[in-house]
PDB file of N, CA and C in Angstrom:
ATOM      1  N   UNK A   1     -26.439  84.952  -0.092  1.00  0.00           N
ATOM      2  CA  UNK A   1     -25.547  85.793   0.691  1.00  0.00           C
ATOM      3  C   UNK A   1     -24.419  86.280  -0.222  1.00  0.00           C
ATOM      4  N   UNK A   2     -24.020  87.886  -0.073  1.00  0.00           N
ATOM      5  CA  UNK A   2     -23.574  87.942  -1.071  1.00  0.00           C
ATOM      6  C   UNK A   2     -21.852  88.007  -0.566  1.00  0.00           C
ATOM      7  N   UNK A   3     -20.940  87.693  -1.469  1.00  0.00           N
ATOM      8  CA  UNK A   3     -19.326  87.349  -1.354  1.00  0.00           C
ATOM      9  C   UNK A   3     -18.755  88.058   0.010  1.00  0.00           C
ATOM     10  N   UNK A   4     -19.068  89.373   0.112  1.00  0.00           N
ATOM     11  CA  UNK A   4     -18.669  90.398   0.860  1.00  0.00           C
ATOM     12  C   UNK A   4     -19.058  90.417   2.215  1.00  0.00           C
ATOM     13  N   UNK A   5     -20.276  89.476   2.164  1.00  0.00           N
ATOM     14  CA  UNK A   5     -20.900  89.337   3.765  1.00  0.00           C
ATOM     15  C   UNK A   5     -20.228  88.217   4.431  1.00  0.00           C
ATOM     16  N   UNK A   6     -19.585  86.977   3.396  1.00  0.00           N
ATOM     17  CA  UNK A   6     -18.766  85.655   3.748  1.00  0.00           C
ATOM     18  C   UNK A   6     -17.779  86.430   4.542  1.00  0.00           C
ATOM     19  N   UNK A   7     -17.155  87.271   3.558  1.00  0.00           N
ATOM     20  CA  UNK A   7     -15.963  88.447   3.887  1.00  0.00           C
ATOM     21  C   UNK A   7     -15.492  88.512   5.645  1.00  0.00           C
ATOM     22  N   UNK A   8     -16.987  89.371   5.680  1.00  0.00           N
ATOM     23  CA  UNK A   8     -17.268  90.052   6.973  1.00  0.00           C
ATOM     24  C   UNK A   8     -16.968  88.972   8.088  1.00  0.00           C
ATOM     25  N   UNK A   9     -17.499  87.697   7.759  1.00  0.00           N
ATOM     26  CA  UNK A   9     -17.579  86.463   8.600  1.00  0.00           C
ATOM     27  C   UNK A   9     -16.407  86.067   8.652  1.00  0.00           C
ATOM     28  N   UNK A  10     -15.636  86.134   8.354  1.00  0.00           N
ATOM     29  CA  UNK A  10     -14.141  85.465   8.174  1.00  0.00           C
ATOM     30  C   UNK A  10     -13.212  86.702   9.365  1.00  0.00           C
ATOM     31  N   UNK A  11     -13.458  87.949   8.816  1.00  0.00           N
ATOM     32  CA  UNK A  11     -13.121  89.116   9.441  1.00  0.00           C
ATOM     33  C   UNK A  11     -12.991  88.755  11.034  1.00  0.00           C
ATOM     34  N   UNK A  12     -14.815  88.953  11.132  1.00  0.00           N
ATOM     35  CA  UNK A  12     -14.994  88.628  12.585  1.00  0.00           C
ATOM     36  C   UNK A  12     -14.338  87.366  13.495  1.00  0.00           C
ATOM     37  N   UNK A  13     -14.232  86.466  12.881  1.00  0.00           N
ATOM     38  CA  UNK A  13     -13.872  84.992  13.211  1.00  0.00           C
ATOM     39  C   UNK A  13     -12.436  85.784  13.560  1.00  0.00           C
ATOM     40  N   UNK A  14     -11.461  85.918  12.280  1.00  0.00           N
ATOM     41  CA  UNK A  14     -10.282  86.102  12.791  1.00  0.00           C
ATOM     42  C   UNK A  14      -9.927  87.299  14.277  1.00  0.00           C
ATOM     43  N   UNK A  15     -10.944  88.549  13.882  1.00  0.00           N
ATOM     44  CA  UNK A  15     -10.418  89.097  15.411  1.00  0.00           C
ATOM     45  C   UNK A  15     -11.177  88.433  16.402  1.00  0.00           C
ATOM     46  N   UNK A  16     -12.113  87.808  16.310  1.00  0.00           N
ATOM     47  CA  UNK A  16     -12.182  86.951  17.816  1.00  0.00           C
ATOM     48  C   UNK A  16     -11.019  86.248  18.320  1.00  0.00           C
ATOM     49  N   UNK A  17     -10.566  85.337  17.036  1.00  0.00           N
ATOM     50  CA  UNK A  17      -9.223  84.724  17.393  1.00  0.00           C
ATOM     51  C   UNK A  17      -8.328  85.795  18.059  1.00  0.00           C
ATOM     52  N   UNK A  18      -8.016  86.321  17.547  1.00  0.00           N
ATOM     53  CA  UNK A  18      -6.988  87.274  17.770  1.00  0.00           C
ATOM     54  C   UNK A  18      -6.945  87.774  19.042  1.00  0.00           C
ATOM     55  N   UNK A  19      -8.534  88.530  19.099  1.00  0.00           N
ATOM     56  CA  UNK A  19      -8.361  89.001  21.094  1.00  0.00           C
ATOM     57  C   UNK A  19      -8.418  87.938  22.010  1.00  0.00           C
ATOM     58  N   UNK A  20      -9.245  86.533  21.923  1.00  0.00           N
ATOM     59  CA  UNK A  20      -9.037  85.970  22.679  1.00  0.00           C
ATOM     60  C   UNK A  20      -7.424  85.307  23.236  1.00  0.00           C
ATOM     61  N   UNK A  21      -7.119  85.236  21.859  1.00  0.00           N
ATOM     62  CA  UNK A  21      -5.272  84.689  21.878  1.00  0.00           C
ATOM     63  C   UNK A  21      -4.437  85.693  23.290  1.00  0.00           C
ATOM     64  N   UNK A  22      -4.900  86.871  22.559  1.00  0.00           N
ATOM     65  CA  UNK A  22      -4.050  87.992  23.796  1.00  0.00           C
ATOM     66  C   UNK A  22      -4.463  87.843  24.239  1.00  0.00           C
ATOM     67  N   UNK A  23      -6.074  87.718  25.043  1.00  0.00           N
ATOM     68  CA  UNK A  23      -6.071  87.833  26.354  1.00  0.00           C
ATOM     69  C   UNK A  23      -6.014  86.847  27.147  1.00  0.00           C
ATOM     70  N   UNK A  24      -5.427  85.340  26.494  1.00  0.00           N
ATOM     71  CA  UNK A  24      -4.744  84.198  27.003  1.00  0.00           C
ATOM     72  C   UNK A  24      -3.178  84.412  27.111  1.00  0.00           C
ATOM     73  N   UNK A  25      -2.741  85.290  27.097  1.00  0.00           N
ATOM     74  CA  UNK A  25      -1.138  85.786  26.597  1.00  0.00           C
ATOM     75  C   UNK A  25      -0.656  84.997  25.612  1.00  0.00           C
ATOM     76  N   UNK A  26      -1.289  84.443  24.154  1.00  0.00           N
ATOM     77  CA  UNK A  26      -0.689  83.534  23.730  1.00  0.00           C
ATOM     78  C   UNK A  26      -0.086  84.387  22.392  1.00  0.00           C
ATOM     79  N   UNK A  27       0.954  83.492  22.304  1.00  0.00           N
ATOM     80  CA  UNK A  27       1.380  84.372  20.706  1.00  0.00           C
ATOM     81  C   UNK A  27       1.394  83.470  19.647  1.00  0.00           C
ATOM     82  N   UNK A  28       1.108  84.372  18.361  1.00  0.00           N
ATOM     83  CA  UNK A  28       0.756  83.549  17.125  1.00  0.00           C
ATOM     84  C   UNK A  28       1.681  82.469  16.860  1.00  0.00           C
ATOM     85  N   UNK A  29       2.388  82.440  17.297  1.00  0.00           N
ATOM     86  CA  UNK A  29       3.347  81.375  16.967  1.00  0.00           C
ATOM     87  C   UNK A  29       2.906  80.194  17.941  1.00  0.00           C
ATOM     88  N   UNK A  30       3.275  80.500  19.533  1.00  0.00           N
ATOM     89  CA  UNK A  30       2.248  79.193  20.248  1.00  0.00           C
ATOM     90  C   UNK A  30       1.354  78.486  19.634  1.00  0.00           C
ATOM     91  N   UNK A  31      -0.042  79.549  19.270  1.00  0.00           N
ATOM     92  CA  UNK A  31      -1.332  79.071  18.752  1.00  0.00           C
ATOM     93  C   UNK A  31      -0.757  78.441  17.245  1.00  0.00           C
ATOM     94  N   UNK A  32       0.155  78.716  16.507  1.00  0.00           N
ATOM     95  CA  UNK A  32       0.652  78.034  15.063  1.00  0.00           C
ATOM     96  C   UNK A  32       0.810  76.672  16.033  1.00  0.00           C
ATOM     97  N   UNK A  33       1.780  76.729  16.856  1.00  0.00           N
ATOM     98  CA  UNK A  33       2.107  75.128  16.930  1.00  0.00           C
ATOM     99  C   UNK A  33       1.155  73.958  17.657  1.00  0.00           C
ATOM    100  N   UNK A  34       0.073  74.634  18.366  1.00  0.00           N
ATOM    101  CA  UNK A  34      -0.837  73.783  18.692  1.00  0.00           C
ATOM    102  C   UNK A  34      -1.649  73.313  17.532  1.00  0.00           C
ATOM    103  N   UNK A  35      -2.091  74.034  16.591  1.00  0.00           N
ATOM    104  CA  UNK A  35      -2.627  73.866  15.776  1.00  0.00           C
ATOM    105  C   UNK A  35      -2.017  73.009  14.441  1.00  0.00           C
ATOM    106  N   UNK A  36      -0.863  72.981  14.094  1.00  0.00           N
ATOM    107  CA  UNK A  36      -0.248  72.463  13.209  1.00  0.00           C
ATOM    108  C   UNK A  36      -0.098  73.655  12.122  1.00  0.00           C
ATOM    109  N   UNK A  37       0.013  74.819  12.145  1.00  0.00           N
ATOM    110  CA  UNK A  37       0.282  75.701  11.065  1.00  0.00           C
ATOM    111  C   UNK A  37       0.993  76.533  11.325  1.00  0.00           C
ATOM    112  N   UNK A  38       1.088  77.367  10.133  1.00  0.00           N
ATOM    113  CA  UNK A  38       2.613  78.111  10.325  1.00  0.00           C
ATOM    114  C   UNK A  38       2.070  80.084  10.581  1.00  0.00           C
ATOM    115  N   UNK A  39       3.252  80.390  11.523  1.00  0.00           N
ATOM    116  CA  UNK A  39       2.915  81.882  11.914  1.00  0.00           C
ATOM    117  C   UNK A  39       2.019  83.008  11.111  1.00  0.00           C
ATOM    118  N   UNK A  40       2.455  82.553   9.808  1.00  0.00           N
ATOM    119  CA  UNK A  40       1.600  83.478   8.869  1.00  0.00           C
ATOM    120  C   UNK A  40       0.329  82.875   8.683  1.00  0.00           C
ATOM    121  N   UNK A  41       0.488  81.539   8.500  1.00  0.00           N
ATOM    122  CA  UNK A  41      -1.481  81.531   8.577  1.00  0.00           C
ATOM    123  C   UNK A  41      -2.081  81.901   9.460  1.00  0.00           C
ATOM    124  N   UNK A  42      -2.045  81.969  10.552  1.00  0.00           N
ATOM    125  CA  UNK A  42      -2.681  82.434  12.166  1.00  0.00           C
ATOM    126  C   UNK A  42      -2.429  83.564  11.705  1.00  0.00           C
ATOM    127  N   UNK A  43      -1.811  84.506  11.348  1.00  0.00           N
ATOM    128  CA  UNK A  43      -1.842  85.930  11.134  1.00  0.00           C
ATOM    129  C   UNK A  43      -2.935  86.107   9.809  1.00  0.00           C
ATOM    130  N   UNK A  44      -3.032  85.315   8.955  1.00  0.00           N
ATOM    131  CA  UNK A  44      -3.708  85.596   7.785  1.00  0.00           C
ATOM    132  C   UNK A  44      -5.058  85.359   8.221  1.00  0.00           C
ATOM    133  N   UNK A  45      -5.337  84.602   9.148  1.00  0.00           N
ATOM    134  CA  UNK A  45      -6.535  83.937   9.995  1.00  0.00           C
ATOM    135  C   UNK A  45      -7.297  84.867  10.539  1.00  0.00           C
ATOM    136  N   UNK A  46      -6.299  85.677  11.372  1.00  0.00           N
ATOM    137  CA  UNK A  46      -6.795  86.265  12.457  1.00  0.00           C
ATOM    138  C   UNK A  46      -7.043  88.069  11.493  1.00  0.00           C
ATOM    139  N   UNK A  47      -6.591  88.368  10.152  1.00  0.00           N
ATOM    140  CA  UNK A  47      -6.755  89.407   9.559  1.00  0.00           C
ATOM    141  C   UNK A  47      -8.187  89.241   8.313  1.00  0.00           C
ATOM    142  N   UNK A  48      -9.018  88.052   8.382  1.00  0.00           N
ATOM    143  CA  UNK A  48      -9.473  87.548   7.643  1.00  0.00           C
ATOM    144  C   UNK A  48      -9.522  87.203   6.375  1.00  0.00           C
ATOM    145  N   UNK A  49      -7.882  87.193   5.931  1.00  0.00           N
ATOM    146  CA  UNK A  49      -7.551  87.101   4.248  1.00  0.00           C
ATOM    147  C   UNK A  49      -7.882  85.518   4.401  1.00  0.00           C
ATOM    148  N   UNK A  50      -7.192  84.525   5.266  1.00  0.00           N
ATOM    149  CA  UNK A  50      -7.361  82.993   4.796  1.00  0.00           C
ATOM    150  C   UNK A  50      -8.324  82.384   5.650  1.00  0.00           C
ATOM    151  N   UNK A  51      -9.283  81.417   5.150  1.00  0.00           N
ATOM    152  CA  UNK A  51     -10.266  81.435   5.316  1.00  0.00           C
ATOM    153  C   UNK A  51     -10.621  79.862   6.055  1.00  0.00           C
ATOM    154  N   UNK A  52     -10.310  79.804   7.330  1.00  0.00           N
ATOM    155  CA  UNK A  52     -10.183  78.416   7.503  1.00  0.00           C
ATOM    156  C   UNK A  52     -11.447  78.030   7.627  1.00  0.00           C
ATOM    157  N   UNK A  53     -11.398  76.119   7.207  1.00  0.00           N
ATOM    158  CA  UNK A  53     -12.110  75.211   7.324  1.00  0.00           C
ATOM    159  C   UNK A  53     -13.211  74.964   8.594  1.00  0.00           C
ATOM    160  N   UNK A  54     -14.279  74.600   8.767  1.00  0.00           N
ATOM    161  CA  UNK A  54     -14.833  74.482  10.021  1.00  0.00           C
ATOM    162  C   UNK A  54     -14.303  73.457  11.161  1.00  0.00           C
ATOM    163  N   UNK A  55     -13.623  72.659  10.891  1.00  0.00           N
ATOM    164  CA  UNK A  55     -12.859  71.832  11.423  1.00  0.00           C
ATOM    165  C   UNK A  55     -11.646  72.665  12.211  1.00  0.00           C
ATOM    166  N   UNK A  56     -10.837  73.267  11.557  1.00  0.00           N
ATOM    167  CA  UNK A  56      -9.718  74.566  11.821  1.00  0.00           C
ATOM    168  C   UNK A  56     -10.278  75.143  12.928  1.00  0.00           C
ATOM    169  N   UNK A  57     -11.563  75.990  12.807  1.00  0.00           N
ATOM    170  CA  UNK A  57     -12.084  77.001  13.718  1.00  0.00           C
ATOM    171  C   UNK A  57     -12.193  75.859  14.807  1.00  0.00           C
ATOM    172  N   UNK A  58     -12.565  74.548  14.852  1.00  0.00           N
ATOM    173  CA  UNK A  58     -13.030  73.591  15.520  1.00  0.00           C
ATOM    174  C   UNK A  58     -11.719  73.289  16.791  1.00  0.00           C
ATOM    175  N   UNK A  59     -10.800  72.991  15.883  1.00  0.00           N
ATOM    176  CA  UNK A  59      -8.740  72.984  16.655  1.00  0.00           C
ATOM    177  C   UNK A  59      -8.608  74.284  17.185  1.00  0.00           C
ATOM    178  N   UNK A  60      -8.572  75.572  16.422  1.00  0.00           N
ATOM    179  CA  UNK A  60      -8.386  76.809  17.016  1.00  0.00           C
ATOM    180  C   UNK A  60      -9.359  76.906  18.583  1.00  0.00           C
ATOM    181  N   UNK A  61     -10.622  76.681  18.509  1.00  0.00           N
ATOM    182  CA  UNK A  61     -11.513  77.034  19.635  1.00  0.00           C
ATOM    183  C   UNK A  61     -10.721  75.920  20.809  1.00  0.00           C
ATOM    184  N   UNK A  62     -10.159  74.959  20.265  1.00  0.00           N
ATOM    185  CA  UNK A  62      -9.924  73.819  21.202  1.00  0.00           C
ATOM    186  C   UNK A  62      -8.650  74.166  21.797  1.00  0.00           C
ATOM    187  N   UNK A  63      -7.207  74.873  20.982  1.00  0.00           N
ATOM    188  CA  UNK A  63      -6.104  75.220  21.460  1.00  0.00           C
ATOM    189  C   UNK A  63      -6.349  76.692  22.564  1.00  0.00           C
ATOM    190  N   UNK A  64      -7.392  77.094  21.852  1.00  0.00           N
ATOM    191  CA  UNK A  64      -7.575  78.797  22.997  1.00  0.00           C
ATOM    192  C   UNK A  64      -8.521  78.113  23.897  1.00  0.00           C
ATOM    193  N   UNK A  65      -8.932  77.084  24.298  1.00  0.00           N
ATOM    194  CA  UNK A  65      -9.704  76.853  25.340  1.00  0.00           C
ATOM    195  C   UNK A  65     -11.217  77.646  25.475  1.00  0.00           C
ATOM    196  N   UNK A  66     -11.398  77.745  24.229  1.00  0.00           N
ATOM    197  CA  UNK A  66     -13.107  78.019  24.585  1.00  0.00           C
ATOM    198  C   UNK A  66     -14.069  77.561  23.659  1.00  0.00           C
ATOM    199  N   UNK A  67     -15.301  77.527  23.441  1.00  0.00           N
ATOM    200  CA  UNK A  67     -16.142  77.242  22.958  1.00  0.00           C
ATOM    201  C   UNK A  67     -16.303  77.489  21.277  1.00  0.00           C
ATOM    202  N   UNK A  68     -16.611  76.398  20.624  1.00  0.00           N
ATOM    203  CA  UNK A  68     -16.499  77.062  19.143  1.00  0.00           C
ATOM    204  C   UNK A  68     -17.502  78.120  18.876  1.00  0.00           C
ATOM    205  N   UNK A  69     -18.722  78.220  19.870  1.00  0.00           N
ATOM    206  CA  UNK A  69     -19.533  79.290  18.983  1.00  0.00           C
ATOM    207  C   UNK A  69     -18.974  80.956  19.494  1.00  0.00           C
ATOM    208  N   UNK A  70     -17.982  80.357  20.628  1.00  0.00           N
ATOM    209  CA  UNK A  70     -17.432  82.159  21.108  1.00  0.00           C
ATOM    210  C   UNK A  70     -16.722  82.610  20.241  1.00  0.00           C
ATOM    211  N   UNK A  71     -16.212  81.735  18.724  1.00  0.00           N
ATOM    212  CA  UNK A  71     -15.505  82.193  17.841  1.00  0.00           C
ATOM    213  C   UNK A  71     -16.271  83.000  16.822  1.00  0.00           C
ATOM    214  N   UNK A  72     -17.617  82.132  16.547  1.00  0.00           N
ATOM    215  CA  UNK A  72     -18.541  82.616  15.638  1.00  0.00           C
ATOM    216  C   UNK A  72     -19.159  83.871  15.700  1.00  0.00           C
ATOM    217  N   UNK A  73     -19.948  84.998  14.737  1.00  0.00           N
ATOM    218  CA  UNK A  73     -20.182  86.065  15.018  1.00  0.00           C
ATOM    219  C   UNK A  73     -21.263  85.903  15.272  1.00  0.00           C
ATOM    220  N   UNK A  74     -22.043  87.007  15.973  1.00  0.00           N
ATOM    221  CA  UNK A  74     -23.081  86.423  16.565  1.00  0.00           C
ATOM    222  C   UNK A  74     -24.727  87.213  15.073  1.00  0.00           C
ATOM    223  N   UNK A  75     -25.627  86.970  15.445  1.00  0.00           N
ATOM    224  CA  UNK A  75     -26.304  87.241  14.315  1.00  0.00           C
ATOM    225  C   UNK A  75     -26.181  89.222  14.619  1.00  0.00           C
ATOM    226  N   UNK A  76     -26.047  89.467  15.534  1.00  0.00           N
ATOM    227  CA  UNK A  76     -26.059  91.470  15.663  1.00  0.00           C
ATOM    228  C   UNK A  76     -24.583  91.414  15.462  1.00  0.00           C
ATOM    229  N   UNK A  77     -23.781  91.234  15.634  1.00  0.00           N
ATOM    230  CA  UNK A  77     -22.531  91.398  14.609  1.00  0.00           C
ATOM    231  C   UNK A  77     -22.488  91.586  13.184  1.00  0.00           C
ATOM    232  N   UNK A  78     -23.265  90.403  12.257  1.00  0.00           N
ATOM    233  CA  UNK A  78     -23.375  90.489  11.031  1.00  0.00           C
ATOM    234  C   UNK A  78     -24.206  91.607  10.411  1.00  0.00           C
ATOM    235  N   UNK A  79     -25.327  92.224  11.133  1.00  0.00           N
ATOM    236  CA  UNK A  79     -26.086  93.365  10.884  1.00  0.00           C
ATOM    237  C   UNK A  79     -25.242  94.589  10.464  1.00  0.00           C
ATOM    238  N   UNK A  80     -23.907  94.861  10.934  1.00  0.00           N
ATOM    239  CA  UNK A  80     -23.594  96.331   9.850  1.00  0.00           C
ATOM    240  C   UNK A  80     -22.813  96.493  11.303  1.00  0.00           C
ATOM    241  N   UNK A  81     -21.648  97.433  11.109  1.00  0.00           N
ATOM    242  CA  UNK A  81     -20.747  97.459  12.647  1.00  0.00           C
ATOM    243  C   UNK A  81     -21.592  98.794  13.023  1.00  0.00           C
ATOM    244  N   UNK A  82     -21.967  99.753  12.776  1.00  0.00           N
ATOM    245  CA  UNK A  82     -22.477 100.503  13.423  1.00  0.00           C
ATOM    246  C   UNK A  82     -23.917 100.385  14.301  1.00  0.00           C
ATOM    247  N   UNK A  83     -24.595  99.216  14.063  1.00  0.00           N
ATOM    248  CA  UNK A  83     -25.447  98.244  14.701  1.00  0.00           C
ATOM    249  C   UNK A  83     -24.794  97.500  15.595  1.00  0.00           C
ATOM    250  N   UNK A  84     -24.165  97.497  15.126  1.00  0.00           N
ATOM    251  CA  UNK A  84     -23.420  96.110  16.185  1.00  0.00           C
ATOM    252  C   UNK A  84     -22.284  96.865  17.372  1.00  0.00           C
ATOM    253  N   UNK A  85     -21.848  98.045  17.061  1.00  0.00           N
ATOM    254  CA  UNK A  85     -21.075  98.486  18.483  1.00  0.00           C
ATOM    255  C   UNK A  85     -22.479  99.234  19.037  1.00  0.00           C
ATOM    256  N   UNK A  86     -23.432  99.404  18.765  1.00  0.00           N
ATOM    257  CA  UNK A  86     -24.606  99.675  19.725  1.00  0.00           C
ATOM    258  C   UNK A  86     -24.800  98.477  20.224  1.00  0.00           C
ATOM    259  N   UNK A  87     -25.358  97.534  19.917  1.00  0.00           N
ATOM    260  CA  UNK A  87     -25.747  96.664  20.268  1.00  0.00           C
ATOM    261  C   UNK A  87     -24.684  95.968  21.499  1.00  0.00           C
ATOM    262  N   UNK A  88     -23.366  95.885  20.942  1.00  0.00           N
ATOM    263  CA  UNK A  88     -22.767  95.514  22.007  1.00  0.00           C
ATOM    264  C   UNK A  88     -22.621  96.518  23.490  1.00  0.00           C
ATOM    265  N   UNK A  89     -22.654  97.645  23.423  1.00  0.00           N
ATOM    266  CA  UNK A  89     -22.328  98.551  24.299  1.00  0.00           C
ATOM    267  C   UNK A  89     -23.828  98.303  25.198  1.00  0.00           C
ATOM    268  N   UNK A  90     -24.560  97.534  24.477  1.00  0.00           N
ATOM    269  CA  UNK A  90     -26.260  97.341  25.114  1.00  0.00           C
ATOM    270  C   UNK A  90     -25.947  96.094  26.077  1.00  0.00           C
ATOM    271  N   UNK A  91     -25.238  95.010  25.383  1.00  0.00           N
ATOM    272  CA  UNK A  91     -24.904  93.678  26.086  1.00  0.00           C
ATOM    273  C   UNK A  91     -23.853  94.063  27.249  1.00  0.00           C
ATOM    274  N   UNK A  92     -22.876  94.916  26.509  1.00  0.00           N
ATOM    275  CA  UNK A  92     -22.102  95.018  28.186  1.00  0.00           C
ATOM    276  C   UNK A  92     -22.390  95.555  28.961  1.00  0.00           C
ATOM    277  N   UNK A  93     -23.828  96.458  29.046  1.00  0.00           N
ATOM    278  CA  UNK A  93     -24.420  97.282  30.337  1.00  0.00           C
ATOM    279  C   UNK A  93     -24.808  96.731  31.110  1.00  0.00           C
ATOM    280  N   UNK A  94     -25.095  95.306  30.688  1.00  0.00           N
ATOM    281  CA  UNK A  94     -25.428  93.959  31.256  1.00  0.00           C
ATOM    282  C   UNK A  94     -26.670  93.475  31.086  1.00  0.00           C
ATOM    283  N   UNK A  95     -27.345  93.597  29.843  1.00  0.00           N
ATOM    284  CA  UNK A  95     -28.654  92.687  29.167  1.00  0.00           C
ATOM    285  C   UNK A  95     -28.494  92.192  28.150  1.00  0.00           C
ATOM    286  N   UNK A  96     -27.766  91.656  27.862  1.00  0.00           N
ATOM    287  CA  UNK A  96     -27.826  90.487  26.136  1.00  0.00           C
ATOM    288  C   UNK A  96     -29.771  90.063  26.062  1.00  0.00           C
ATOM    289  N   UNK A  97     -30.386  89.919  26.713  1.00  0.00           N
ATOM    290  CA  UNK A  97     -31.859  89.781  26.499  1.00  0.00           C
ATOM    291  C   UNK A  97     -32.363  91.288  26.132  1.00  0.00           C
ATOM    292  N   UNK A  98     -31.476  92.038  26.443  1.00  0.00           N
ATOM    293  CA  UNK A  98     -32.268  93.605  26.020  1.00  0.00           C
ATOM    294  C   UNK A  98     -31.778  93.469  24.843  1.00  0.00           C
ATOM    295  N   UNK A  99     -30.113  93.082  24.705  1.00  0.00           N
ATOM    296  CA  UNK A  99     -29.616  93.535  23.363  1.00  0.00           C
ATOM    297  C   UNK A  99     -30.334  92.808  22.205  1.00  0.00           C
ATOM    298  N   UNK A 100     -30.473  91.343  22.479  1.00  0.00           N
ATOM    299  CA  UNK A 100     -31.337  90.555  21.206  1.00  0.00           C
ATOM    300  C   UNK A 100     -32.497  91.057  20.868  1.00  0.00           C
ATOM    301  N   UNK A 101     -33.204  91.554  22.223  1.00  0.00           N
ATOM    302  CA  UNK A 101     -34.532  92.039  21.921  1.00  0.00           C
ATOM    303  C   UNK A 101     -34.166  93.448  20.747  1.00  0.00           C
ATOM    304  N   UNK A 102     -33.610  94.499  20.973  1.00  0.00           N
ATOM    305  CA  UNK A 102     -33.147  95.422  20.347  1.00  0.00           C
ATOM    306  C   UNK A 102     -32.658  94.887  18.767  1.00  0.00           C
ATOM    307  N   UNK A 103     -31.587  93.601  18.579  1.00  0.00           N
ATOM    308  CA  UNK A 103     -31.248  93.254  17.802  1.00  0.00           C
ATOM    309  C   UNK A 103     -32.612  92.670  16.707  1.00  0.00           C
ATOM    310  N   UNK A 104     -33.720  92.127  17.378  1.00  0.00           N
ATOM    311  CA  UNK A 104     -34.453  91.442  16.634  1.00  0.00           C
ATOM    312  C   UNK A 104     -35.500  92.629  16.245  1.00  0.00           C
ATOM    313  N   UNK A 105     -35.756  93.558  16.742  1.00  0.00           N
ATOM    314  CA  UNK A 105     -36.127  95.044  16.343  1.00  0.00           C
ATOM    315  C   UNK A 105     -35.686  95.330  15.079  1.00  0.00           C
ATOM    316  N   UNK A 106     -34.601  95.752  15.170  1.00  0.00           N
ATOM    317  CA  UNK A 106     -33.876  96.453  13.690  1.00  0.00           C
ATOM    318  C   UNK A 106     -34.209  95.315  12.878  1.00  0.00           C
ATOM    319  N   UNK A 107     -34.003  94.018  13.183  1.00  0.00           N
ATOM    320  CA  UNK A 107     -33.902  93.304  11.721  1.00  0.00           C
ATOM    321  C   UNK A 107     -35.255  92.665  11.363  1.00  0.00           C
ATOM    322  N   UNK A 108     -36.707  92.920  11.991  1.00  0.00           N
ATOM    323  CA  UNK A 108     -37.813  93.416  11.727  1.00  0.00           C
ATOM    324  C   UNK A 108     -38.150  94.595  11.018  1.00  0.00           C
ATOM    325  N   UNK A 109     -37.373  95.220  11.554  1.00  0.00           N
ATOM    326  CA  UNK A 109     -37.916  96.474  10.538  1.00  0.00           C
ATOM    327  C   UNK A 109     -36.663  96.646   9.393  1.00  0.00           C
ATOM    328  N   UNK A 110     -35.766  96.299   9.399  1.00  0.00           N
ATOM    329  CA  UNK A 110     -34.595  96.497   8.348  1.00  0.00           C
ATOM    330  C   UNK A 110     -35.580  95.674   7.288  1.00  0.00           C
ATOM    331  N   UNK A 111     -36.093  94.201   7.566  1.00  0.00           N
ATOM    332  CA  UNK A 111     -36.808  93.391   6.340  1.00  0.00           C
ATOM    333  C   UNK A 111     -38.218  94.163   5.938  1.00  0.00           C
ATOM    334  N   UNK A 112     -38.950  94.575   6.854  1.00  0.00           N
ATOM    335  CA  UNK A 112     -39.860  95.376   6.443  1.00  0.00           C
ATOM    336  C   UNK A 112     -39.578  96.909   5.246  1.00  0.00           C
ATOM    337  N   UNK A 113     -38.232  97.625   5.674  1.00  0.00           N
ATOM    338  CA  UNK A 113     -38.525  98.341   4.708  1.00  0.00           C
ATOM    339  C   UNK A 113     -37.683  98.056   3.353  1.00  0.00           C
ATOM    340  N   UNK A 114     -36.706  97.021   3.898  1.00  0.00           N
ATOM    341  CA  UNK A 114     -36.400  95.694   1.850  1.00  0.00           C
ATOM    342  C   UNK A 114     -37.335  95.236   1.283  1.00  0.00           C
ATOM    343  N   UNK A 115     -38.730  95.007   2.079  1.00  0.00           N
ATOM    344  CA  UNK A 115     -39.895  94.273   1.208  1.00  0.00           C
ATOM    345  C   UNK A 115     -40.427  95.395   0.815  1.00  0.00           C
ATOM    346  N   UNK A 116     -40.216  96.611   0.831  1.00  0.00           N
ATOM    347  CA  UNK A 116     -41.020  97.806   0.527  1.00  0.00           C
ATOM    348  C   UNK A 116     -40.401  97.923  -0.644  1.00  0.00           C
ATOM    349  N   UNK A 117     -39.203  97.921  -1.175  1.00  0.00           N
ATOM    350  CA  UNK A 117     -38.552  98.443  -2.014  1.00  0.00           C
ATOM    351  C   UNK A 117     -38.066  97.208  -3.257  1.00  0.00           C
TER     352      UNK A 117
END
């Protein structure tokens, strides 16, 4: 996997943090003190420059009250964002079984035409 795709993963992680925070009304500073860190890391967190530990994401999912994998990106996220706001606009019409199905499409044929080349 190459450096830039870790990148992407860190990215995503932090704006999950981030929208879920607001739409708990919480502010970076709250979420700093549940967590034990300071305002700018939760900001560096949530912009994907600093790159927390799995344990971290583990406290973070636990102070915002939800699940650690609602933090994680999901595998049609990591596919390329212009895949992935289709894909999501597919899940919120209300089929995540359409959207995976769709999702596991492209990345059938995305590997099919890398083994070509």
């Amino acid at each position: 996997m190459e450096a830039t795709h870790y990148q992407e993963i860190y990215q995503v992680v932090g704006s999950k943090i981030s929208e879920i925070r607001r739409e708990k009304k919480m502010s970076q500073l709250d979420l700093a003190a549940i967590v034990g860190l300071s305002r700018a890391s939760i900001v560096n967190i949530e912009k994907g420059r600093q790159h927390p530990p799995l344990h971290l994401v583990w406290q973070l999912s636990d102070a915002l009250d939800v699940d650690l994998f609602d933090l994680l990106p999901t595998k049609y996220e990591m596919m390329g964002r212009p895949v992935s706001n289709l894909l999501n606009k597919v899940d919120v019409a209300g089929s995540k079984e359409s959207a995976n199905k769709l999702a596991e499409f492209i990345n059938i044929h995305y590997n099919l035409n890398n083994d070509k080349s």
